[in-house]
N, C-alpha and C. Protein backbone atom coordinates (compact mmCIF):
# COMPACT_ATOMS: atom_id res chain seq x y z
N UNK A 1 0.84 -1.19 0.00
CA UNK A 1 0.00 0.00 0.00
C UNK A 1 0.88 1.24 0.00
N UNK A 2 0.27 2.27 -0.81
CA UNK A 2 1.07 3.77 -0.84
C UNK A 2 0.75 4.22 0.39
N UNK A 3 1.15 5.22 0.88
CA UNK A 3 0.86 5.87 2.30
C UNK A 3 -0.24 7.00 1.79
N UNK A 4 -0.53 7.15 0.46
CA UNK A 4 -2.03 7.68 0.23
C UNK A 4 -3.08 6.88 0.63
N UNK A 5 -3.15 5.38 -0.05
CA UNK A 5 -3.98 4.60 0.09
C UNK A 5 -4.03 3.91 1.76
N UNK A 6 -3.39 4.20 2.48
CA UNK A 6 -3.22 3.99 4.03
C UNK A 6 -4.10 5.34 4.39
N UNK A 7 -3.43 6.29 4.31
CA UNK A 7 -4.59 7.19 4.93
C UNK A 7 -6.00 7.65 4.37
N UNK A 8 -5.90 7.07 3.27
CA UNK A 8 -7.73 6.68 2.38
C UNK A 8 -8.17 5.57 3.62
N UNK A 9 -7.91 4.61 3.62
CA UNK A 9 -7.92 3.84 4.62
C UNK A 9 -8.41 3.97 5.98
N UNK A 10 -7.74 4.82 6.27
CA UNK A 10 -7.43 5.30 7.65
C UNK A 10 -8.88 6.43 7.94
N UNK A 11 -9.03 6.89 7.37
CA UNK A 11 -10.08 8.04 6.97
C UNK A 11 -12.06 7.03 6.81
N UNK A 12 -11.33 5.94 5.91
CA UNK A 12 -12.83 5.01 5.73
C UNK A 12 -13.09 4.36 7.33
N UNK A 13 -12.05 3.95 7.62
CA UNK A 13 -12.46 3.14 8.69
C UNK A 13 -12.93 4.21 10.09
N UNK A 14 -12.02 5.48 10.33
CA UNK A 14 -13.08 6.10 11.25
C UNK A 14 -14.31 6.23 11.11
N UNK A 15 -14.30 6.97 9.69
CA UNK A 15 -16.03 7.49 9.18
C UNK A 15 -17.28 6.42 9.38
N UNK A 16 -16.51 4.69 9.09
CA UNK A 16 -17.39 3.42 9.12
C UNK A 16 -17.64 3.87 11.03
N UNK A 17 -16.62 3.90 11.53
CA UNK A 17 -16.88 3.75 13.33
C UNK A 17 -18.07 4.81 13.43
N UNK A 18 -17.67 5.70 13.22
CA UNK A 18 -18.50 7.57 13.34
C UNK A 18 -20.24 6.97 13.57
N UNK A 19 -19.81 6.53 11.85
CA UNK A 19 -21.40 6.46 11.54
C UNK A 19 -22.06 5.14 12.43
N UNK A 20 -20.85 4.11 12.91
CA UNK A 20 -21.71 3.29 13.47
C UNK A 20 -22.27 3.67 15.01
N UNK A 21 -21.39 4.28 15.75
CA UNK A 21 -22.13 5.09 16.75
C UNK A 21 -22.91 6.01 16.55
N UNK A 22 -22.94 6.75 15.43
CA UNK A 22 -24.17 8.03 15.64
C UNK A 22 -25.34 7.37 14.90
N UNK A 23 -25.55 6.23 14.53
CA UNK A 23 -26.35 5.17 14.24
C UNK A 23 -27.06 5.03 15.52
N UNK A 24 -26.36 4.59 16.58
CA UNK A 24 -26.50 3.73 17.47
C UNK A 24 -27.28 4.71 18.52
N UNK A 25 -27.01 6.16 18.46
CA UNK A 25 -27.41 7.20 19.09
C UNK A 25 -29.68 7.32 18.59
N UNK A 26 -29.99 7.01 20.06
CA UNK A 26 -31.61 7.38 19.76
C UNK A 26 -32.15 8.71 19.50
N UNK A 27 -32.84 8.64 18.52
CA UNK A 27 -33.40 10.09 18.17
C UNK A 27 -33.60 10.69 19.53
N UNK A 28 -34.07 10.91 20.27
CA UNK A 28 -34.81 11.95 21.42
C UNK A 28 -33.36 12.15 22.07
N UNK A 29 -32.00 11.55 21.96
CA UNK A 29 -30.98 12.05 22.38
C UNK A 29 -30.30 13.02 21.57
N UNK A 30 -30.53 13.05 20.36
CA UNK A 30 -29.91 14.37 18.97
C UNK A 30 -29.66 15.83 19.59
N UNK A 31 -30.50 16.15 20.48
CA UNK A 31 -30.46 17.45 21.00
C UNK A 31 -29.92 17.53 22.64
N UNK A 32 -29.34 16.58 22.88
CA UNK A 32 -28.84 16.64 24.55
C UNK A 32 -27.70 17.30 24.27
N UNK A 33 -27.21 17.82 25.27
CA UNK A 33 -25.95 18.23 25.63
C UNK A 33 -25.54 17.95 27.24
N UNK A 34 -23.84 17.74 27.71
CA UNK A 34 -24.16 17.81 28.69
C UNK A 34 -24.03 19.22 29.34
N UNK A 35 -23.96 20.17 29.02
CA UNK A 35 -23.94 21.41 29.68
C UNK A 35 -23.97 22.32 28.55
N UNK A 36 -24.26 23.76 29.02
CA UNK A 36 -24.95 24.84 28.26
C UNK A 36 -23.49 25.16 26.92
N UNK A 37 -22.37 25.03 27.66
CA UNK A 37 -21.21 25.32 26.72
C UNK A 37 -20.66 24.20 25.57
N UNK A 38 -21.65 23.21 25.37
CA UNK A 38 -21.11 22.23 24.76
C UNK A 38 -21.71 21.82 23.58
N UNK A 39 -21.69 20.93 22.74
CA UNK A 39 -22.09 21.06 21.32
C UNK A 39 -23.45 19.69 21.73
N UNK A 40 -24.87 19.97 21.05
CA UNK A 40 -25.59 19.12 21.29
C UNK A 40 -25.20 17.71 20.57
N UNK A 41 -25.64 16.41 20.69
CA UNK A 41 -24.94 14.79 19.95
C UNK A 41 -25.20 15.84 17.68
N UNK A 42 -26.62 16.30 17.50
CA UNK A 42 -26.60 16.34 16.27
C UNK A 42 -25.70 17.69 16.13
N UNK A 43 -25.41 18.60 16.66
CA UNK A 43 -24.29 19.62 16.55
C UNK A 43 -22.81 19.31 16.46
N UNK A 44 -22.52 18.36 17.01
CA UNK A 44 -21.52 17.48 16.94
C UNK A 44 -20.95 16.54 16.35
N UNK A 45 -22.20 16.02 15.38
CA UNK A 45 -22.08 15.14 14.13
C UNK A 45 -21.79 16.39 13.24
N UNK A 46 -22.81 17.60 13.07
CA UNK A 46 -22.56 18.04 12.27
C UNK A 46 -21.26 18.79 11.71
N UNK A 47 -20.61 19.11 12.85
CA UNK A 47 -19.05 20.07 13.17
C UNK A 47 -18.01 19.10 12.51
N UNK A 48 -18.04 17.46 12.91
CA UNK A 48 -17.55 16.49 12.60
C UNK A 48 -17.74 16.55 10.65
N UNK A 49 -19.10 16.37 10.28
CA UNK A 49 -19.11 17.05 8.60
C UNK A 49 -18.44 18.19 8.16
N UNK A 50 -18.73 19.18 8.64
CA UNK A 50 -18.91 20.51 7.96
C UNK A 50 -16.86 20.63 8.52
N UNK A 51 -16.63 20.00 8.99
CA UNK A 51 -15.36 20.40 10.22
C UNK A 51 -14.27 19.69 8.68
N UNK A 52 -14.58 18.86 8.26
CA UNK A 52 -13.67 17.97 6.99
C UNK A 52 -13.85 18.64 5.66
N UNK A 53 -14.74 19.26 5.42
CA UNK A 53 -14.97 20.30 4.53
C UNK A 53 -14.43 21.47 4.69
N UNK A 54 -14.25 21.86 5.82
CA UNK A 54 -13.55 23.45 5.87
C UNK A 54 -12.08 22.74 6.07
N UNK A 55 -11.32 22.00 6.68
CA UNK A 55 -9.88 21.24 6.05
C UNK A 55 -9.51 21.11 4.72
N UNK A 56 -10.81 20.47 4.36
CA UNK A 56 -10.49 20.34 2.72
C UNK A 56 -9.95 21.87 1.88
N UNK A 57 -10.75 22.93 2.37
CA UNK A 57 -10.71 23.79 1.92
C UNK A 57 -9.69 24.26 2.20
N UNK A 58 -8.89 24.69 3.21
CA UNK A 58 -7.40 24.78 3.67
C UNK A 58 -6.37 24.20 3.22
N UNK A 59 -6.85 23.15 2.67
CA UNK A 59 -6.05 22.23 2.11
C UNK A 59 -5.96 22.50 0.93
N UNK A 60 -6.88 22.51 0.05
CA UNK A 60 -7.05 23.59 -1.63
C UNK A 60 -6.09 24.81 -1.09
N UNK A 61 -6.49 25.53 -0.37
CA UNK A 61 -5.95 26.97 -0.43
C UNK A 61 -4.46 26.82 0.38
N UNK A 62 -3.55 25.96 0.59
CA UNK A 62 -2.50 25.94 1.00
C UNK A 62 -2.17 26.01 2.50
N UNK A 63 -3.57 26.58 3.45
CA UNK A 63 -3.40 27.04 5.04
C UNK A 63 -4.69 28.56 5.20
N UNK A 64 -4.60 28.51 3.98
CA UNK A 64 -5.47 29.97 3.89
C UNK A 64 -7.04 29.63 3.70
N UNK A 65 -7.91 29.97 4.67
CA UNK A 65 -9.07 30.00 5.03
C UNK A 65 -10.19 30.51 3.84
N UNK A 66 -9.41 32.05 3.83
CA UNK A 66 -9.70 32.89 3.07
C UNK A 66 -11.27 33.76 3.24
N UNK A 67 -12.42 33.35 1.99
CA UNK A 67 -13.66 34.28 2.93
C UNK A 67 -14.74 32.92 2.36
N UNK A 68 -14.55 31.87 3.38
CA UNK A 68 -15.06 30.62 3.78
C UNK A 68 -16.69 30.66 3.74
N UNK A 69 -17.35 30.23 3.13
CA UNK A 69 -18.68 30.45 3.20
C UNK A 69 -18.71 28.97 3.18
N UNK A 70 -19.68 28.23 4.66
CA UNK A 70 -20.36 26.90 4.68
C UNK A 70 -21.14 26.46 4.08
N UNK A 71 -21.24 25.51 3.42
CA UNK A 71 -22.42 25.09 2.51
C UNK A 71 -23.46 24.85 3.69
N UNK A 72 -23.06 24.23 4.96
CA UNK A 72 -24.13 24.21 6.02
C UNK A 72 -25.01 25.76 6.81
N UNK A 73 -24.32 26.28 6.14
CA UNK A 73 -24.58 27.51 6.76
C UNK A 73 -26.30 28.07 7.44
N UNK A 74 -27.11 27.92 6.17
CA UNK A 74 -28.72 28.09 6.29
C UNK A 74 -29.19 26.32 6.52
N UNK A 75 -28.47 25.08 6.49
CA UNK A 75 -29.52 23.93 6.43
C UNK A 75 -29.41 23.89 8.36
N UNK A 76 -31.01 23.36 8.63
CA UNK A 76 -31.50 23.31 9.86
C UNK A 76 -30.67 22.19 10.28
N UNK A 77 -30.74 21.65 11.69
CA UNK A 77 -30.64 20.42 12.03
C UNK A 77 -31.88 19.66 11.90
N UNK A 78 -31.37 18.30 11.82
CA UNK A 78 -32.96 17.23 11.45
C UNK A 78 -32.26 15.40 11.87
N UNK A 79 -31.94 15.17 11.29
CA UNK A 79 -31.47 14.09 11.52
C UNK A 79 -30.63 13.13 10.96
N UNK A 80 -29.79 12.20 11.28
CA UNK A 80 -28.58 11.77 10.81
C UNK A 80 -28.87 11.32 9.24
N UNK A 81 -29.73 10.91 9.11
CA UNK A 81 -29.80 10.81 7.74
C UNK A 81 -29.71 11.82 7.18
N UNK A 82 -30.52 12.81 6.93
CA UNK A 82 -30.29 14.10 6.08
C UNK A 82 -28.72 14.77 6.00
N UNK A 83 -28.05 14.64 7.44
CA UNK A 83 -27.01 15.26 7.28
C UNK A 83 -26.22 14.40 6.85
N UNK A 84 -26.12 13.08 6.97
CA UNK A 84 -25.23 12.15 5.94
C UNK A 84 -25.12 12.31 4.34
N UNK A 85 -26.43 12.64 4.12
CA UNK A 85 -27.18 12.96 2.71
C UNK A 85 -26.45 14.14 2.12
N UNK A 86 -26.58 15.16 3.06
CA UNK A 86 -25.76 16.60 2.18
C UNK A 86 -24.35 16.11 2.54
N UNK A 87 -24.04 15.66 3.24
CA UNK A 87 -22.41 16.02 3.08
C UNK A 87 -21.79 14.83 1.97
N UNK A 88 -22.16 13.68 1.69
CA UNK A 88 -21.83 13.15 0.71
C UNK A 88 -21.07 13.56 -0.26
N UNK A 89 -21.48 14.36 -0.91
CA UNK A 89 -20.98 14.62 -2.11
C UNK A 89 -19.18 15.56 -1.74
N UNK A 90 -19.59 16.67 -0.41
CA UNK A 90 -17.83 16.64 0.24
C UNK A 90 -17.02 16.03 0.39
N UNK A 91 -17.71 14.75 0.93
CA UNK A 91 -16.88 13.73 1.57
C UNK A 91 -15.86 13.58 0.28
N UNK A 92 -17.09 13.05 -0.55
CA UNK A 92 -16.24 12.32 -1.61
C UNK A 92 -14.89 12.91 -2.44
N UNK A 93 -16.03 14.52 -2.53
CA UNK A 93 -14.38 15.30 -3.14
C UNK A 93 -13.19 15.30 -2.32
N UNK A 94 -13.34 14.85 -1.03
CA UNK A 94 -12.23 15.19 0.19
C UNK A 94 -11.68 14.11 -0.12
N UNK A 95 -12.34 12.49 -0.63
CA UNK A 95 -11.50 11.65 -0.68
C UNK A 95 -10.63 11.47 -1.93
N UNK A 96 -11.33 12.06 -3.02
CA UNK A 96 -11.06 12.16 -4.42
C UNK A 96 -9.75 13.10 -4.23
N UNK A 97 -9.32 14.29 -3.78
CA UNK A 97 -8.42 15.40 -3.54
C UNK A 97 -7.33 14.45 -3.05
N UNK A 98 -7.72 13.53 -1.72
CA UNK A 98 -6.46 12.71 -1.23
C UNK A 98 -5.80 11.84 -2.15
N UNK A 99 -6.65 10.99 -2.87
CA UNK A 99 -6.44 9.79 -3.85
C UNK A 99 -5.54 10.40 -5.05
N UNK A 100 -6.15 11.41 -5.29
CA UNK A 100 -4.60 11.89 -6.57
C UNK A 100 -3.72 12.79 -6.11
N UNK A 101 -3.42 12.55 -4.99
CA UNK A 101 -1.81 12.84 -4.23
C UNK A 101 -1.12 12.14 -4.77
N UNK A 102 0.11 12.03 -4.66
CA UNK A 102 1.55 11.40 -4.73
C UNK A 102 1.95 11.33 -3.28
N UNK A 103 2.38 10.67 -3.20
CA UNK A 103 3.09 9.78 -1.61
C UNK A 103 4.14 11.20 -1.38
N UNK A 104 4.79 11.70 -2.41
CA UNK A 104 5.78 13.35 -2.51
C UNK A 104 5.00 14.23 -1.50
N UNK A 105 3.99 14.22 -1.79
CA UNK A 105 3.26 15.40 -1.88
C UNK A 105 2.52 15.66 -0.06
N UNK A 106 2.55 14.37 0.29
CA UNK A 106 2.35 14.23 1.26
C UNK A 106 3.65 15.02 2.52
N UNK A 107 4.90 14.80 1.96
CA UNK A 107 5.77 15.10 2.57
C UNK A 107 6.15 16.80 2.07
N UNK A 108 5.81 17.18 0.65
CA UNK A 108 6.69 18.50 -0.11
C UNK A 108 5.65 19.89 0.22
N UNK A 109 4.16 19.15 0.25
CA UNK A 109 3.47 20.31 0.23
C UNK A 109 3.10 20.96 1.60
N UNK A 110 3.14 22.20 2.45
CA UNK A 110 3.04 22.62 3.81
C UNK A 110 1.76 23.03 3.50
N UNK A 111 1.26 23.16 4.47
CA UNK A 111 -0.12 23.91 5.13
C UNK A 111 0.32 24.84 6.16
N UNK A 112 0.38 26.52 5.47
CA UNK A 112 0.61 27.45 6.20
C UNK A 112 -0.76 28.14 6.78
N UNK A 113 -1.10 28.56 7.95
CA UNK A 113 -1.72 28.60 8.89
C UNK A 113 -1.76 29.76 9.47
N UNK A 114 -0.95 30.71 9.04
CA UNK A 114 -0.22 32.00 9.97
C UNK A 114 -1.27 32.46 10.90
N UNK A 115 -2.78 32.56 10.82
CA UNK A 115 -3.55 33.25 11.41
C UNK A 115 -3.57 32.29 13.01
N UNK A 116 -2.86 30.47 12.69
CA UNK A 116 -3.09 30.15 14.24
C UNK A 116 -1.52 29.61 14.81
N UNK A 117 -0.79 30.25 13.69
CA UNK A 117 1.01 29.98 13.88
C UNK A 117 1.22 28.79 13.43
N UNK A 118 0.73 28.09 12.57
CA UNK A 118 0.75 26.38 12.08
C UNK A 118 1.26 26.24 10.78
N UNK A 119 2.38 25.66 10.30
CA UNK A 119 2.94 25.19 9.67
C UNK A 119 3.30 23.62 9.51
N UNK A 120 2.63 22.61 8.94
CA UNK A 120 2.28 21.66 8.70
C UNK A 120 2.53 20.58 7.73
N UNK A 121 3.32 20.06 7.56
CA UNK A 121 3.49 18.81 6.19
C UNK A 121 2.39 18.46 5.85
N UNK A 122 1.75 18.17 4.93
CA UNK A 122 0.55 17.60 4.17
C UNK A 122 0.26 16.59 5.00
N UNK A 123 0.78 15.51 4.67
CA UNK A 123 0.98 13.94 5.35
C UNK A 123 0.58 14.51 6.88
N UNK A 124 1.14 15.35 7.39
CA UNK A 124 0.57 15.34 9.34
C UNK A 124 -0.69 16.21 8.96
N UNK A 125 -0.68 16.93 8.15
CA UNK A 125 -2.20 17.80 8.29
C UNK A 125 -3.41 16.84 8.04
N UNK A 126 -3.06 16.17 7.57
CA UNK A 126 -4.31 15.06 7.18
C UNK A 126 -4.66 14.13 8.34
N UNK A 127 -3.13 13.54 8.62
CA UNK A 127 -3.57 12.86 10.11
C UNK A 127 -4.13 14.09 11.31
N UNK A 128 -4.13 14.66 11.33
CA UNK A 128 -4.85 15.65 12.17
C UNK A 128 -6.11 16.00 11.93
N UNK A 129 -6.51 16.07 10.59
CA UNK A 129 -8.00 16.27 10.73
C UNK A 129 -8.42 14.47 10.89
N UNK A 130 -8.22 13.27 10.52
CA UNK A 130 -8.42 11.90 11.15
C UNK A 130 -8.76 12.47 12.74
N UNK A 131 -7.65 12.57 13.27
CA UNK A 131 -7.62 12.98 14.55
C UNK A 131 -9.09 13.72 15.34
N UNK A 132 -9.21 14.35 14.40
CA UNK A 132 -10.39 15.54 15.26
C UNK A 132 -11.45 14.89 15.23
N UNK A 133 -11.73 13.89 14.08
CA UNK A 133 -12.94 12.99 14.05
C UNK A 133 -13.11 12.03 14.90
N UNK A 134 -11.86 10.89 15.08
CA UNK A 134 -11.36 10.31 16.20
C UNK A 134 -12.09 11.23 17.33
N UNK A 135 -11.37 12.55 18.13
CA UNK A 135 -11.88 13.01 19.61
C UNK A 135 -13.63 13.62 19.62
N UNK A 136 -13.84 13.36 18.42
CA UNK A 136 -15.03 13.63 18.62
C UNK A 136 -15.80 12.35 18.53
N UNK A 137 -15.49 11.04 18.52
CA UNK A 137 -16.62 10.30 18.63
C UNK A 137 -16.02 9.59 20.17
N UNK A 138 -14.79 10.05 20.42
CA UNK A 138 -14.56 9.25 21.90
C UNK A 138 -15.57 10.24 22.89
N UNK A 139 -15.64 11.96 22.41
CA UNK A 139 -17.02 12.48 23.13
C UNK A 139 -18.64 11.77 23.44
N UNK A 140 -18.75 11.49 21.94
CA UNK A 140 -20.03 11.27 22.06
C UNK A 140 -19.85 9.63 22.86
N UNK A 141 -19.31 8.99 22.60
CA UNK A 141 -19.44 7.56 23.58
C UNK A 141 -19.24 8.25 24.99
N UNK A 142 -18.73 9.22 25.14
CA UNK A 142 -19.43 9.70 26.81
C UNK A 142 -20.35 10.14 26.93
N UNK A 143 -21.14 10.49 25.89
CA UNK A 143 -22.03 11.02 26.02
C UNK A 143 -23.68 10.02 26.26
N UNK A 144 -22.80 9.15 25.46
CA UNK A 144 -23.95 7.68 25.62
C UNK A 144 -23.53 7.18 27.32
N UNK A 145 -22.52 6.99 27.66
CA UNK A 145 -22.29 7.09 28.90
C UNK A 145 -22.72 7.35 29.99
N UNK A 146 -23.09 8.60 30.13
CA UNK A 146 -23.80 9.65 30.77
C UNK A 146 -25.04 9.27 30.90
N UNK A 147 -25.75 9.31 29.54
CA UNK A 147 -27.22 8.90 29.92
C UNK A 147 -27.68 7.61 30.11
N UNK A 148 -26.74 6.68 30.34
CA UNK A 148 -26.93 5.10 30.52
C UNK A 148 -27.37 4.16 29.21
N UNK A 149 -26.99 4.86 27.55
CA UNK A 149 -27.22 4.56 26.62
C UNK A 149 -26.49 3.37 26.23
N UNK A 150 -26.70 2.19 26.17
CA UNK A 150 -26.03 1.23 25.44
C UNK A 150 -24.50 1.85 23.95
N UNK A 151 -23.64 1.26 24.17
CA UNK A 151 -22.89 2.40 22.98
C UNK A 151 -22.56 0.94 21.83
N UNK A 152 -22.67 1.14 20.60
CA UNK A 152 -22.31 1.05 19.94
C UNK A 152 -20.87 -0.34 20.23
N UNK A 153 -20.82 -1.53 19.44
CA UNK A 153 -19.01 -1.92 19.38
C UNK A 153 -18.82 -1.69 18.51
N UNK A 154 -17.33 -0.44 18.59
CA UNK A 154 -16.89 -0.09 17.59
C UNK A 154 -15.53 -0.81 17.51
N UNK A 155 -14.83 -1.55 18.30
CA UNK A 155 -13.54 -2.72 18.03
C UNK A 155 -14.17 -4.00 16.98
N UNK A 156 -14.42 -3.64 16.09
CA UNK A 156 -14.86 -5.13 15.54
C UNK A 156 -13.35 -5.02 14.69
């Protein structure tokens, strides 16, 4: 395997976990939070979407943000299906963008950042957004936690 096709990889198999816990999550829990400062379970799926899309976009633009307009911006919250539904078609360009890398490119191209002091190799910027998806579903399994919700096995 190329170390593209490892972190294609690497990227399918969280998203398979993601979705199998926010699967596993009961509707009438979508809107809990555990406290006023925190993201509700469907606010948190959604940040997790919309959160790989605005990377992607950083990632097009070299580190530069620029004047970022969300495609989520006006859609309501509703439910895991719908939001699986719109982001689809991101996902895919996010995976399509990785797949015609060069294994080079992973190492040659930086992600400059200046607005949060971050300077970045391709190859680690990518494992870092993995990463953010990763700490956000070890949240929500506390969150099933909390309310005595059966969670999901995600070690299969």
């Amino acid at each position: 395997m190329t170390a593209t096709e490892i972190i294609l990889l690497n990227f399918s198999e969280i998203r398979r976990r993601s979705i199998k816990l926010w699967s596993g999550i009961p509707n009438e829990y979508l809107n809990w939070k555990p406290d006023e400062n925190a993201f509700t379970v469907i606010e948190m799926i959604r940040h997790v979407l919309e959160g790989e899309h605005l990377f992607h976009k950083i990632i097009e633009n070299g580190g530069d943000l620029g004047h970022y307009q969300s495609p989520w911006k006006l859609i309501e919250y509703s439910n895991l299906k719908r939001e699986l539904d719109f982001s689809e078609k991101y996902r895919a360009d996010f995976l399509n963008m990785i797949g015609e890398l060069k294994d080079s490119d992973l190492e040659n191209i930086r992600i400059e950042r200046k607005e949060v002091g971050q300077s970045k190799k391709l190859g680690d910027y990518l494992n870092r957004i993995a990463y953010h998806e990763s700490v956000h579903t070890g949240q929500l399994l506390s969150y099933l936690r909390t309310n005595g919700i059966d969670r999901p096995q995600l070690w299969d």
